[in-house]
Protein backbone atom coordinates (compact mmCIF):
# COMPACT_ATOMS: atom_id res chain seq x y z
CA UNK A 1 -26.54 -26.47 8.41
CA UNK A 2 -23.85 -26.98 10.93
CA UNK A 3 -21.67 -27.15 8.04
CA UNK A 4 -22.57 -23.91 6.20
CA UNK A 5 -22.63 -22.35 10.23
CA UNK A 6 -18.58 -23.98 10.71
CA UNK A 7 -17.47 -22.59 7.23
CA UNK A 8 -18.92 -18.93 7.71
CA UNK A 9 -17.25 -18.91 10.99
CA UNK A 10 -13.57 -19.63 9.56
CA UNK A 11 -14.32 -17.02 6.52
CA UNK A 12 -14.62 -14.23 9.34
CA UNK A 13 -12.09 -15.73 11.13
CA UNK A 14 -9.49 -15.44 8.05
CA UNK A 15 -11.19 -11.89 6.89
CA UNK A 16 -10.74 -9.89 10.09
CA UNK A 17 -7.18 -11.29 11.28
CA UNK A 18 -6.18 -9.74 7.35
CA UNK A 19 -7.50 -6.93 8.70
CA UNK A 20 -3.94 -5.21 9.12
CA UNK A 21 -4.01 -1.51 10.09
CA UNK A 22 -2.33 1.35 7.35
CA UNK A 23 0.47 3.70 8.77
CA UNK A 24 0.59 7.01 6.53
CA UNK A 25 3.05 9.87 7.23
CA UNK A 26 4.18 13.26 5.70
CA UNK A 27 8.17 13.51 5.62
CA UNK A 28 8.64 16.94 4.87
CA UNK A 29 7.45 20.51 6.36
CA UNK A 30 4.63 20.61 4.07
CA UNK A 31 2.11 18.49 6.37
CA UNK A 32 -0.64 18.56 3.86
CA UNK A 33 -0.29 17.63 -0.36
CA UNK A 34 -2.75 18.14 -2.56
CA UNK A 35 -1.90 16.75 -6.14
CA UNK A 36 -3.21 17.25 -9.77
CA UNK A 37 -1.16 14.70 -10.95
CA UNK A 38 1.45 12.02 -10.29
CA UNK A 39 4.34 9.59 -12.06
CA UNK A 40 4.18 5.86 -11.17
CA UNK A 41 7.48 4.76 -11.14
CA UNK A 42 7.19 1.52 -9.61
CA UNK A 43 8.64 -2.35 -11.45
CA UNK A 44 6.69 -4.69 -9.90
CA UNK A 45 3.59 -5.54 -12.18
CA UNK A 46 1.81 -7.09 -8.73
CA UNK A 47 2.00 -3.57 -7.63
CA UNK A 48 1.55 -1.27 -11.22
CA UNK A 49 -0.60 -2.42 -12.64
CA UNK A 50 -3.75 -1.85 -9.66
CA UNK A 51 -1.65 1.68 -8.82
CA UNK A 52 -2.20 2.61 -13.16
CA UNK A 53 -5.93 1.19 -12.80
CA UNK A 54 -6.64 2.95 -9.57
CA UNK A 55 -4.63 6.44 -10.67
CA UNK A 56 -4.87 6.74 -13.93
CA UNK A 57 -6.98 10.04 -14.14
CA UNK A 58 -3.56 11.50 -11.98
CA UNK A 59 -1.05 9.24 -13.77
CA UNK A 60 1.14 11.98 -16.15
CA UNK A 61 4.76 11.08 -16.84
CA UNK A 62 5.53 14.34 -17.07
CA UNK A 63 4.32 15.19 -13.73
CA UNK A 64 7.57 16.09 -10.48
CA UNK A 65 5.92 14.29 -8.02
CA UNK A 66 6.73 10.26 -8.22
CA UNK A 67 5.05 7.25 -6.57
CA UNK A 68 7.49 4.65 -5.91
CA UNK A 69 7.19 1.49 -3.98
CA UNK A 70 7.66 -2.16 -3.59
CA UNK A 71 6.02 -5.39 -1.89
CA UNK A 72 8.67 -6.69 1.08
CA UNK A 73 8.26 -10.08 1.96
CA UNK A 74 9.40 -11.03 5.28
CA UNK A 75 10.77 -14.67 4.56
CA UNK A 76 13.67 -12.50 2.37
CA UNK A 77 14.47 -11.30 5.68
CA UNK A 78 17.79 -12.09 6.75
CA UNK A 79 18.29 -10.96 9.96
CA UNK A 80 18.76 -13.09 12.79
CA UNK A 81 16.26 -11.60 15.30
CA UNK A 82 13.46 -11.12 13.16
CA UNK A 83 13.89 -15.00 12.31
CA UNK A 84 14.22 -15.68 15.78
CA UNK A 85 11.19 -14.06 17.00
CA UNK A 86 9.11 -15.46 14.19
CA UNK A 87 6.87 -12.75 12.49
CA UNK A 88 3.25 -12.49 12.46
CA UNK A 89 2.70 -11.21 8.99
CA UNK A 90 4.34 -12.33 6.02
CA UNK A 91 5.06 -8.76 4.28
CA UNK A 92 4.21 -5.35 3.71
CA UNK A 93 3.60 -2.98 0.81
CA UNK A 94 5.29 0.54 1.10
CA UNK A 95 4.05 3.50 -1.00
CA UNK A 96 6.32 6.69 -1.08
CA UNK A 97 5.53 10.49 -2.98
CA UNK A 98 8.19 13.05 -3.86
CA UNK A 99 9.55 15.57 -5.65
CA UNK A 100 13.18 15.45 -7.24
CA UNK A 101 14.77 15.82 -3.94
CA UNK A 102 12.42 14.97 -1.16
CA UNK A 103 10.29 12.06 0.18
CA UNK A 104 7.42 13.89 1.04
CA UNK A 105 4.30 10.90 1.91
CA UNK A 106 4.69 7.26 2.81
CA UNK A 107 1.72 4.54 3.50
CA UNK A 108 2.35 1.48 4.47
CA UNK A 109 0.09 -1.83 5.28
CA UNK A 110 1.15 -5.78 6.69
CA UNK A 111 -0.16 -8.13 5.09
CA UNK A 112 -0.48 -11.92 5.92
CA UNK A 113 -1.95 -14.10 3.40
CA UNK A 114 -3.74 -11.71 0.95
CA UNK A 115 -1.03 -9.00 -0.43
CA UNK A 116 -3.74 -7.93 -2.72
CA UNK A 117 -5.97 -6.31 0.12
CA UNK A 118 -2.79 -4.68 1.44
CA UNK A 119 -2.37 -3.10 -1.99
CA UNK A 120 -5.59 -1.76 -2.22
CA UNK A 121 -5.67 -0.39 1.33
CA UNK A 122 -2.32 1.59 0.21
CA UNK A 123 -3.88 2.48 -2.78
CA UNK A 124 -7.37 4.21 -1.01
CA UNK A 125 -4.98 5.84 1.77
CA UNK A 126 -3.35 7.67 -0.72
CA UNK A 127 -5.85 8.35 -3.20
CA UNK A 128 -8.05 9.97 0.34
CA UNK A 129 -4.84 11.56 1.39
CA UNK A 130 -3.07 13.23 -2.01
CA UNK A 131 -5.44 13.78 -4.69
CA UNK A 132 -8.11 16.43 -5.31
CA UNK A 133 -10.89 15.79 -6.97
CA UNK A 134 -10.80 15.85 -11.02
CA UNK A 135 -13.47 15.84 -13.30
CA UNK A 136 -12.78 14.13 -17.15
């Protein structure tokens, strides 16, 4: 029992400190987008293929507005004061909308140990933030 009690206690433990918060923000005038439809350009399979699974009632090559984004990890990091400091997350995954010539939307989440969960939470944010509602 005091087993099962010791091993539930570390699960929470591990499950709330991934618990990393999301930063969204508009980058344009237009403080509010409402999309019908959106090109995933991204290259990282870790990345495209939840954003396709997740999007794919919006996803529409031929659509202006373009998702791009990318997985950082921090131990690429070569800046001296970063390493210094030591970080306490291991990475980040950055989302980003726009047209031909504008960022207009960016979410971002840290992530420690499971990048996964920091995709996803991207992935709701926008979906909640962008897209209206379609039927098919």
């Amino acid at each position: 029992m005091f087993q099962k009690v010791t091993l539930l206690s570390i699960t929470i433990f591990f499950v709330a400190c991934e618990d990393y918060p999301v930063y969204t923000g508009y980058l344009s005038e237009q403080k509010k987008l409402s999309l019908a439809c959106i090109n995933i350009k991204t290259f990282d399979p870790k990345l495209t293929k939840p954003l396709q699974k997740s999007l794919s009632i919006y996803s529409n090559s031929a659509c202006s507005y373009k998702l791009t984004g990318y997985i950082h990890h921090v131990d690429s990091c070569s800046n001296p004061q970063v390493k210094s400091l030591g970080a306490d997350l291991n990475g980040y995954v950055r989302l980003e909308v726009g047209d031909d010539n504008n960022r207009l939307y960016r979410v971002q989440s840290d992530f420690k140990t499971d990048e996964d969960k920091a995709i996803q939470r991207v992935i709701e944010h926008i979906k909640k933030d962008l897209f209206v509602a379609i039927e098919r």
